[in-house]
PDB file of N, CA and C in Angstrom:
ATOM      1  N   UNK A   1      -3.204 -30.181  15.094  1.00  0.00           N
ATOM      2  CA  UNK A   1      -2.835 -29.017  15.877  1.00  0.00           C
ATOM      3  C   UNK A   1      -3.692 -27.841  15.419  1.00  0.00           C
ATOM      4  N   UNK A   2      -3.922 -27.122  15.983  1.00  0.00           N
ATOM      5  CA  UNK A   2      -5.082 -25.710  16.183  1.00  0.00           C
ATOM      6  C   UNK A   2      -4.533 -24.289  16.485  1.00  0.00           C
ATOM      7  N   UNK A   3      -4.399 -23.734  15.945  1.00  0.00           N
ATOM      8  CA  UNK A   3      -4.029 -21.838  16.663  1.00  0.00           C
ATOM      9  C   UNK A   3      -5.250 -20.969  16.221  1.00  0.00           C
ATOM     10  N   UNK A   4      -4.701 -20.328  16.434  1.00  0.00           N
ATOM     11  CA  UNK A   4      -5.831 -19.218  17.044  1.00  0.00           C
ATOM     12  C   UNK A   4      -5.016 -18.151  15.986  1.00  0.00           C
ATOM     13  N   UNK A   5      -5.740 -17.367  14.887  1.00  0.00           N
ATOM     14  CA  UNK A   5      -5.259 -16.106  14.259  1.00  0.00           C
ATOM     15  C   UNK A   5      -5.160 -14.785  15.178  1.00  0.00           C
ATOM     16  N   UNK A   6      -4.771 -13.977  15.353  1.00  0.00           N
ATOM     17  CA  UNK A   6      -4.858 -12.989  16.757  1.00  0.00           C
ATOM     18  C   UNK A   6      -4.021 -11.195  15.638  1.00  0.00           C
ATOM     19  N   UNK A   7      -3.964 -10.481  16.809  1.00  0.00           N
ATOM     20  CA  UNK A   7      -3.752  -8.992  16.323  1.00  0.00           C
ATOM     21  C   UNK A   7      -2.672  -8.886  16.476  1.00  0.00           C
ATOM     22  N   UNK A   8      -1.656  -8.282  15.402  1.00  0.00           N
ATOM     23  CA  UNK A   8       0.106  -8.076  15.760  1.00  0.00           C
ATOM     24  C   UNK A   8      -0.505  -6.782  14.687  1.00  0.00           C
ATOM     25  N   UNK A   9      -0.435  -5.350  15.976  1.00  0.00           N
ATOM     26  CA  UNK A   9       0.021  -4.402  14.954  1.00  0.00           C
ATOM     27  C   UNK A   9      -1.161  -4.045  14.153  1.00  0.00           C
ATOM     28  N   UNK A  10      -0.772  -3.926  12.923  1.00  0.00           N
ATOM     29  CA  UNK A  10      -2.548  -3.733  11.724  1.00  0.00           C
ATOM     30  C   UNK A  10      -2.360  -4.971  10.969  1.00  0.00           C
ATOM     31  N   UNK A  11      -1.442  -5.770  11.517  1.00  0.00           N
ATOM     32  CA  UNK A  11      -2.047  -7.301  10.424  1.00  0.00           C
ATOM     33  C   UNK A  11      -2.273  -8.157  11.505  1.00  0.00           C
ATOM     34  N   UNK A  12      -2.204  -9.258  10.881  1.00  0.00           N
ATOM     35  CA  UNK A  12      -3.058 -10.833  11.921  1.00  0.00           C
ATOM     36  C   UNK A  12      -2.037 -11.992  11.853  1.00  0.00           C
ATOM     37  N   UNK A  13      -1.872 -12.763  12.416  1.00  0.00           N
ATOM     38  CA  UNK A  13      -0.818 -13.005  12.765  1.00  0.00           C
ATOM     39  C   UNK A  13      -1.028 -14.546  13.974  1.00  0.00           C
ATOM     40  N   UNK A  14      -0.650 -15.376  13.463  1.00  0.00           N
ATOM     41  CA  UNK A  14      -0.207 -16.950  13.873  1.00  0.00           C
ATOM     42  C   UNK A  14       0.817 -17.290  14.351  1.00  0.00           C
ATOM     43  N   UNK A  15       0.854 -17.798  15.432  1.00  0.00           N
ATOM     44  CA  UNK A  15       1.683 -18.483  15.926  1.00  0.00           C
ATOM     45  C   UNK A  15       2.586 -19.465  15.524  1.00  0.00           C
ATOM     46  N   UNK A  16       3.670 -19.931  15.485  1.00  0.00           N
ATOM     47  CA  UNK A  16       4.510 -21.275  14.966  1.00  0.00           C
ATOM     48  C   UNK A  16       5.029 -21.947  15.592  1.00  0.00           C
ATOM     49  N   UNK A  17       4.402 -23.455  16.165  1.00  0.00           N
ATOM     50  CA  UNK A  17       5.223 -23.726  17.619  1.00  0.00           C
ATOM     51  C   UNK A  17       6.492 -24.664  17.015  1.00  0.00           C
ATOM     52  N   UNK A  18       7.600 -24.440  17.657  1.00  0.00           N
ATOM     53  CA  UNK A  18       8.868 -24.929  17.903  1.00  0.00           C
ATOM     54  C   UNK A  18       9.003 -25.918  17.097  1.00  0.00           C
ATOM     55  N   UNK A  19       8.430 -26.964  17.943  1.00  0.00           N
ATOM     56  CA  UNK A  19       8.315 -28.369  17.054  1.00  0.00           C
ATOM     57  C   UNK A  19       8.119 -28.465  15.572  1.00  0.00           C
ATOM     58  N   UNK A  20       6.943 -27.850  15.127  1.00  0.00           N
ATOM     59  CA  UNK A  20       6.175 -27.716  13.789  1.00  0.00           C
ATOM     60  C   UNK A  20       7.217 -26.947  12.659  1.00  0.00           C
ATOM     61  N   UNK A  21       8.323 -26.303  13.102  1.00  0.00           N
ATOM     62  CA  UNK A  21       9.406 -25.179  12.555  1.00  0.00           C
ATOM     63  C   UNK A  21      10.698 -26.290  12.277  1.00  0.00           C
ATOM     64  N   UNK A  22      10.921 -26.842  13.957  1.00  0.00           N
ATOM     65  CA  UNK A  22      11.514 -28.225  13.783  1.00  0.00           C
ATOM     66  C   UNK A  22      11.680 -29.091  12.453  1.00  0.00           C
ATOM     67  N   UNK A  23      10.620 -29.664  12.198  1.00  0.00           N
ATOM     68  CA  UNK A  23       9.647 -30.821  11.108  1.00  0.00           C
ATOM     69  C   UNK A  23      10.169 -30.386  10.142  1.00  0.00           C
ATOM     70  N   UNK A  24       9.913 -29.017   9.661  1.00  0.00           N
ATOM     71  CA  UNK A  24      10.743 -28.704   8.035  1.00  0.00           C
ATOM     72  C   UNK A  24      11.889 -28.037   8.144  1.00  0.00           C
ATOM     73  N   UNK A  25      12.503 -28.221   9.018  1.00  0.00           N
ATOM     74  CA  UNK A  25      14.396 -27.759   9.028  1.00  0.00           C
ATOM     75  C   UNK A  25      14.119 -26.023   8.607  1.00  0.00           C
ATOM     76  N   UNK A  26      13.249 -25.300   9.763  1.00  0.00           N
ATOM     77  CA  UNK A  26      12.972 -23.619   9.506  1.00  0.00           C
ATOM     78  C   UNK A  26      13.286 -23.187  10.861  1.00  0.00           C
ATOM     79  N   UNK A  27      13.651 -21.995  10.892  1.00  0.00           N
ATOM     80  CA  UNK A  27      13.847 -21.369  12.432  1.00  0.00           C
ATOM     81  C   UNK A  27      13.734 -19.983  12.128  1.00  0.00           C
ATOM     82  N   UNK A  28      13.831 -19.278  13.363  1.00  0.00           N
ATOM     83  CA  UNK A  28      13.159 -18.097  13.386  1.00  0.00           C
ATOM     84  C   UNK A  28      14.308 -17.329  12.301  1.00  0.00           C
ATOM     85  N   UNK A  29      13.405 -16.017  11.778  1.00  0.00           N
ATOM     86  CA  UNK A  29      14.261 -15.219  11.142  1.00  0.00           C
ATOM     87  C   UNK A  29      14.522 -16.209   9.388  1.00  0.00           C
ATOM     88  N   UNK A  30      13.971 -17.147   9.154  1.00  0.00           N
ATOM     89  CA  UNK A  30      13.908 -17.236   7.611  1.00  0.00           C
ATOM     90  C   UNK A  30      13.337 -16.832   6.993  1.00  0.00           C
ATOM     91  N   UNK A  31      13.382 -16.882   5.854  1.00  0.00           N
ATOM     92  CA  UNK A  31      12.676 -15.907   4.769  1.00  0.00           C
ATOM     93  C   UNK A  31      11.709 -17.248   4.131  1.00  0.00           C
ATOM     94  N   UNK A  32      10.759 -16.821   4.347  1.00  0.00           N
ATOM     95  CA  UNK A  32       9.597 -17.507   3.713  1.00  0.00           C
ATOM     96  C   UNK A  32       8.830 -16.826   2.671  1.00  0.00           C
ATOM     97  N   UNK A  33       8.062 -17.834   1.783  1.00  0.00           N
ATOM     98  CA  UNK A  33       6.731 -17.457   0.801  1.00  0.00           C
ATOM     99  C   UNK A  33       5.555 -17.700   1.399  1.00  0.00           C
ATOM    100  N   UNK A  34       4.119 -16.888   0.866  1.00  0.00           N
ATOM    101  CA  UNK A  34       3.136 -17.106   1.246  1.00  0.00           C
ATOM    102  C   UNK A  34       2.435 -17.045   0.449  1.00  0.00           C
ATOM    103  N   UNK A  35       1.584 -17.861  -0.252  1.00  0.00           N
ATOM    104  CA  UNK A  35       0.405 -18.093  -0.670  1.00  0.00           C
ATOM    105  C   UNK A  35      -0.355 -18.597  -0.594  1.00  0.00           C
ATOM    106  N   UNK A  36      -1.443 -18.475  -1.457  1.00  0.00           N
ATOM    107  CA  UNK A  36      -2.473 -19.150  -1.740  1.00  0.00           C
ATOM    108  C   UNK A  36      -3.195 -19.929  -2.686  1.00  0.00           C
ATOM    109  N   UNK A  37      -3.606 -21.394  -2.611  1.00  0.00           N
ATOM    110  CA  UNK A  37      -3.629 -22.311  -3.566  1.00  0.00           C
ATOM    111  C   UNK A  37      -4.715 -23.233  -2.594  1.00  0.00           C
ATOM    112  N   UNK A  38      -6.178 -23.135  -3.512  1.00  0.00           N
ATOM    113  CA  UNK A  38      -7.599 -23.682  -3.257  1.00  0.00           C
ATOM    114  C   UNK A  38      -8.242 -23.236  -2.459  1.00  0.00           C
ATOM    115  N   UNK A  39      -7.991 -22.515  -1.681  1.00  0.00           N
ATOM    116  CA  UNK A  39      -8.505 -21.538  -0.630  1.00  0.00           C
ATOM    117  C   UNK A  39      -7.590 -21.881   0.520  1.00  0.00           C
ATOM    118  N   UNK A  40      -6.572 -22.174   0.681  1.00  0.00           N
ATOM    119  CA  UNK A  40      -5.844 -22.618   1.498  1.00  0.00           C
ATOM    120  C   UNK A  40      -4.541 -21.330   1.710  1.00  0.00           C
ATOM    121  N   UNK A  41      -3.617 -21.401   2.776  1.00  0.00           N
ATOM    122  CA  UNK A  41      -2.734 -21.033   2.716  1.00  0.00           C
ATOM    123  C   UNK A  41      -1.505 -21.371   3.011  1.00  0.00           C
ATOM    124  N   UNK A  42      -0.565 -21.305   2.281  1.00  0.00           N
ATOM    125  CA  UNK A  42       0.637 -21.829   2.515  1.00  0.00           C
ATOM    126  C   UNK A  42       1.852 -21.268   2.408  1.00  0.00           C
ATOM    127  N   UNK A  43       2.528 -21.906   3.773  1.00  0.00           N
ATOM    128  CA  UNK A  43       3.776 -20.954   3.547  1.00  0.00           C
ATOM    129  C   UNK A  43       4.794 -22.052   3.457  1.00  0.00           C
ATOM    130  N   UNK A  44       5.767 -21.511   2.535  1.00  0.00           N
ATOM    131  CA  UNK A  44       7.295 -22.476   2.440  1.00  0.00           C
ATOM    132  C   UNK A  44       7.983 -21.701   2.360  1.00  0.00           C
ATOM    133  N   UNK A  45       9.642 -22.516   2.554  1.00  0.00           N
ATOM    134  CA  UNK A  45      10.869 -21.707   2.704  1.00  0.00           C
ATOM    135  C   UNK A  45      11.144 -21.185   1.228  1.00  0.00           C
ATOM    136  N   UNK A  46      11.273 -20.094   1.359  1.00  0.00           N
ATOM    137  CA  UNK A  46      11.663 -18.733   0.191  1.00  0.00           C
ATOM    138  C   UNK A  46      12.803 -19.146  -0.606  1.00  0.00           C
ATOM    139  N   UNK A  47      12.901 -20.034  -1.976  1.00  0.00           N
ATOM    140  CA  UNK A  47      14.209 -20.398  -1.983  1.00  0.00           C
ATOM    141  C   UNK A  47      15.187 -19.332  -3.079  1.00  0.00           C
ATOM    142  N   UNK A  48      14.572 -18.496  -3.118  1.00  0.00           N
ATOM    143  CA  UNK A  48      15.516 -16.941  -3.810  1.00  0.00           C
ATOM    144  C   UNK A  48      16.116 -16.790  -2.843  1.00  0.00           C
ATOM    145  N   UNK A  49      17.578 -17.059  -3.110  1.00  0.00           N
ATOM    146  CA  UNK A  49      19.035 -16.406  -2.275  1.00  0.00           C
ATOM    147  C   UNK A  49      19.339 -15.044  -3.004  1.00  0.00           C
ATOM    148  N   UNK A  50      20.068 -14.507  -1.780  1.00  0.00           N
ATOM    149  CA  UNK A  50      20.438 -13.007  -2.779  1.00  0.00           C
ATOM    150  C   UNK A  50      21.830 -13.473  -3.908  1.00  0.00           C
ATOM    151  N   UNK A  51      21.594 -13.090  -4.771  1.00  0.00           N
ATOM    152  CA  UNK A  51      22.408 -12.712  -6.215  1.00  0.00           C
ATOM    153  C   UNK A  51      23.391 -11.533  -5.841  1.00  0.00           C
ATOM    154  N   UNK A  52      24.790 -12.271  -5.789  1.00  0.00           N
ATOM    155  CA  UNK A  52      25.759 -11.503  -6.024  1.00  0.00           C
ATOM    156  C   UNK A  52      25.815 -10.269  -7.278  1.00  0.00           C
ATOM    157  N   UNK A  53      27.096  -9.539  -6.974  1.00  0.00           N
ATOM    158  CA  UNK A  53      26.971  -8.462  -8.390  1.00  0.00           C
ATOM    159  C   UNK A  53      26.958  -9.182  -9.539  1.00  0.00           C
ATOM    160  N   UNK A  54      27.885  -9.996  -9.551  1.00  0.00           N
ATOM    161  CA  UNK A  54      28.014 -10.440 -10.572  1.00  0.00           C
ATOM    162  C   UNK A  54      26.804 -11.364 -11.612  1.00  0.00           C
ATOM    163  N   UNK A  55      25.635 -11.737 -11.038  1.00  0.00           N
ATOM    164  CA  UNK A  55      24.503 -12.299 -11.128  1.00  0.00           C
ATOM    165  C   UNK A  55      23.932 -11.162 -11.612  1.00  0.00           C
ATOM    166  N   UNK A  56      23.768  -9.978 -10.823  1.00  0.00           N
ATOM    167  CA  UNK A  56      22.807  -8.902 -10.962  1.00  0.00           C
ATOM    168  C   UNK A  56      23.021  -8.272 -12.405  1.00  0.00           C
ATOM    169  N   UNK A  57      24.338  -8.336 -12.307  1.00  0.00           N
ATOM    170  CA  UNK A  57      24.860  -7.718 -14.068  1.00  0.00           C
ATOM    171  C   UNK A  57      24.846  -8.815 -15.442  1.00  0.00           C
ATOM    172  N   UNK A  58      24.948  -9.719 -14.563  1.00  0.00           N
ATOM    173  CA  UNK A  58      25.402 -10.924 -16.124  1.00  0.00           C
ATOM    174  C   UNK A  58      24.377 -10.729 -17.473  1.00  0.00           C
ATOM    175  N   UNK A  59      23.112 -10.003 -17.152  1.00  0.00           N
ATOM    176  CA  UNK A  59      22.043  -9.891 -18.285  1.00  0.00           C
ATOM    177  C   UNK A  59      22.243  -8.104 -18.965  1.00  0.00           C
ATOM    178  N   UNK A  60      23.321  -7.480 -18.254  1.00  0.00           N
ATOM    179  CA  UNK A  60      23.309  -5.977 -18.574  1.00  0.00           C
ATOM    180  C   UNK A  60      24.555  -5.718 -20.042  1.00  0.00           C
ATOM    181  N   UNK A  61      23.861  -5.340 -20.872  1.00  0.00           N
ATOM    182  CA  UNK A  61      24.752  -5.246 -22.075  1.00  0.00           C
ATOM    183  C   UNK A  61      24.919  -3.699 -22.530  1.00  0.00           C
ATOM    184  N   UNK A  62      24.913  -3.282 -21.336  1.00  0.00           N
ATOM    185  CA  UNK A  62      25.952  -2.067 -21.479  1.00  0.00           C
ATOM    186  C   UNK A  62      24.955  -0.435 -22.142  1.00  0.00           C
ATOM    187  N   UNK A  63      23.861  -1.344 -23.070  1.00  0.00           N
ATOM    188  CA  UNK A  63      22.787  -0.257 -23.791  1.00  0.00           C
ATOM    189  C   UNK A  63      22.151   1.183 -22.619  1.00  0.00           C
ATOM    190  N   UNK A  64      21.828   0.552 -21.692  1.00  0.00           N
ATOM    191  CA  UNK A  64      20.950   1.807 -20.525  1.00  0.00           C
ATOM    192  C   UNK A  64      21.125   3.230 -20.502  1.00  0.00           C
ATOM    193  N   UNK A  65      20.807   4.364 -20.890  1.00  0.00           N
ATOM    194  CA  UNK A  65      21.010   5.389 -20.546  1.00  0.00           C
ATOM    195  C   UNK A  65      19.932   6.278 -19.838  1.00  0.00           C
ATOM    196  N   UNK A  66      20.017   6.738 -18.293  1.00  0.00           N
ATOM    197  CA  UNK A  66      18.797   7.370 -17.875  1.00  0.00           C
ATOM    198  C   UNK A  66      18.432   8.962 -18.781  1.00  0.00           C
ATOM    199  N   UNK A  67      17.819   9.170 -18.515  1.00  0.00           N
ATOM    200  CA  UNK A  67      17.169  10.350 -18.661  1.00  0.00           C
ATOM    201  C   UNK A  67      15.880  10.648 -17.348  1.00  0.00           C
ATOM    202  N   UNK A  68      16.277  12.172 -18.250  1.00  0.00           N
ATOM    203  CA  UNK A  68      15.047  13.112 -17.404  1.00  0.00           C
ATOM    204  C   UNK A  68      13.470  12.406 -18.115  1.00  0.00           C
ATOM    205  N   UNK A  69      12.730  12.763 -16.934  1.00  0.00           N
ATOM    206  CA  UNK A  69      11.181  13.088 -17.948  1.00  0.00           C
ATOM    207  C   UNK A  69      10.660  13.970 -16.587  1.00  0.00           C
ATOM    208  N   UNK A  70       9.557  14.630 -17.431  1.00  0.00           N
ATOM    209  CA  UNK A  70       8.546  14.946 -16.896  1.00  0.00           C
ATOM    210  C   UNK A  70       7.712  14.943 -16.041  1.00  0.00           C
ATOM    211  N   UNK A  71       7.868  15.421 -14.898  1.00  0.00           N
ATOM    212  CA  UNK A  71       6.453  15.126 -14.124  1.00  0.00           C
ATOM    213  C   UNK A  71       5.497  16.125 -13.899  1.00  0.00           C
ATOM    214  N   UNK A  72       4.970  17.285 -14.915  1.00  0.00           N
ATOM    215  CA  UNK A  72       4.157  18.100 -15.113  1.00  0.00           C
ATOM    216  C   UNK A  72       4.512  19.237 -13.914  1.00  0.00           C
ATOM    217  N   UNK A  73       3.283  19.738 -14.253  1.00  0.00           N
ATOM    218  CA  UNK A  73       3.862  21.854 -13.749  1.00  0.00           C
ATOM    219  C   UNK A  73       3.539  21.063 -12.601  1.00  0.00           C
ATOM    220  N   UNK A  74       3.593  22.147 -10.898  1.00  0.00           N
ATOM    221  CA  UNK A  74       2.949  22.071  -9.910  1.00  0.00           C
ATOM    222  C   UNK A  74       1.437  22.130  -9.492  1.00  0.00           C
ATOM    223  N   UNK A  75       1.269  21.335  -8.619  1.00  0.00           N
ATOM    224  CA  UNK A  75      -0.494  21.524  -8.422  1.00  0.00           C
ATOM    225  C   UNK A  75      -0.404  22.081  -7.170  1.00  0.00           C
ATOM    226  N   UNK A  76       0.407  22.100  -6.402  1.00  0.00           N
ATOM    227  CA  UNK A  76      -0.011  22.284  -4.658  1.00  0.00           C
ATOM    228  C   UNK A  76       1.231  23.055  -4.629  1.00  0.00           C
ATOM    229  N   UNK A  77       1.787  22.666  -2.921  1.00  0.00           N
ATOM    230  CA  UNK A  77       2.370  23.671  -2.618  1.00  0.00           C
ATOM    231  C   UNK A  77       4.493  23.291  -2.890  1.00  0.00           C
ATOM    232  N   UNK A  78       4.745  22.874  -3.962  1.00  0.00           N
ATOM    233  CA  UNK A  78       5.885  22.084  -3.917  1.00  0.00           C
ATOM    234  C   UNK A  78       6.965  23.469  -3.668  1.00  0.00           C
ATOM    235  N   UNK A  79       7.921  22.581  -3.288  1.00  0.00           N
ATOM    236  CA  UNK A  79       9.149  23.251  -3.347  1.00  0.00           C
ATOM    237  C   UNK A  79       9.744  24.104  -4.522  1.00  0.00           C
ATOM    238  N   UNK A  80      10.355  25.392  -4.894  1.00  0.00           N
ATOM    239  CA  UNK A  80      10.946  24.884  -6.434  1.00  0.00           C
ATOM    240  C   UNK A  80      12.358  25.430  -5.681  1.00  0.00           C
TER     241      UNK A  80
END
């Protein structure tokens, strides 16, 4: 099978016919990866699911405190 790369917008952009989406159990609206490996490109299904809170925190031990810093005097015309 053959496509044609074409213009979507300011990137470039391929077609995916039905069938071929079919073949690896993908449909529109999944979240895929894209790379590149030998000069080739490849895309597969994205298999990072989103992480509940409880995932997001399980590595947080409580230490974090923000602070201010610095982002030097003004150069232009900022707000104060």
């Amino acid at each position: 099978m053959f496509a044609t790369i074409q213009k979507w917008g300011n990137s470039q952009a391929v077609r995916l016919p039905k069938g071929v989406l079919e073949e690896v159990a993908m449909r529109e609206n999944d979240r895929v990866e894209i790379r590149v490996e030998n000069g080739s490109i490849i895309i597969s299904r994205a298999n990072k699911k989103h992480k509940t809170i409880e995932e997001r925190l399980a590595g947080y031990n409580g230490d974090y405190r923000s602070a201010e810093w610095d982002t030097g005097s003004p150069r232009g015309k900022e707000v104060w």
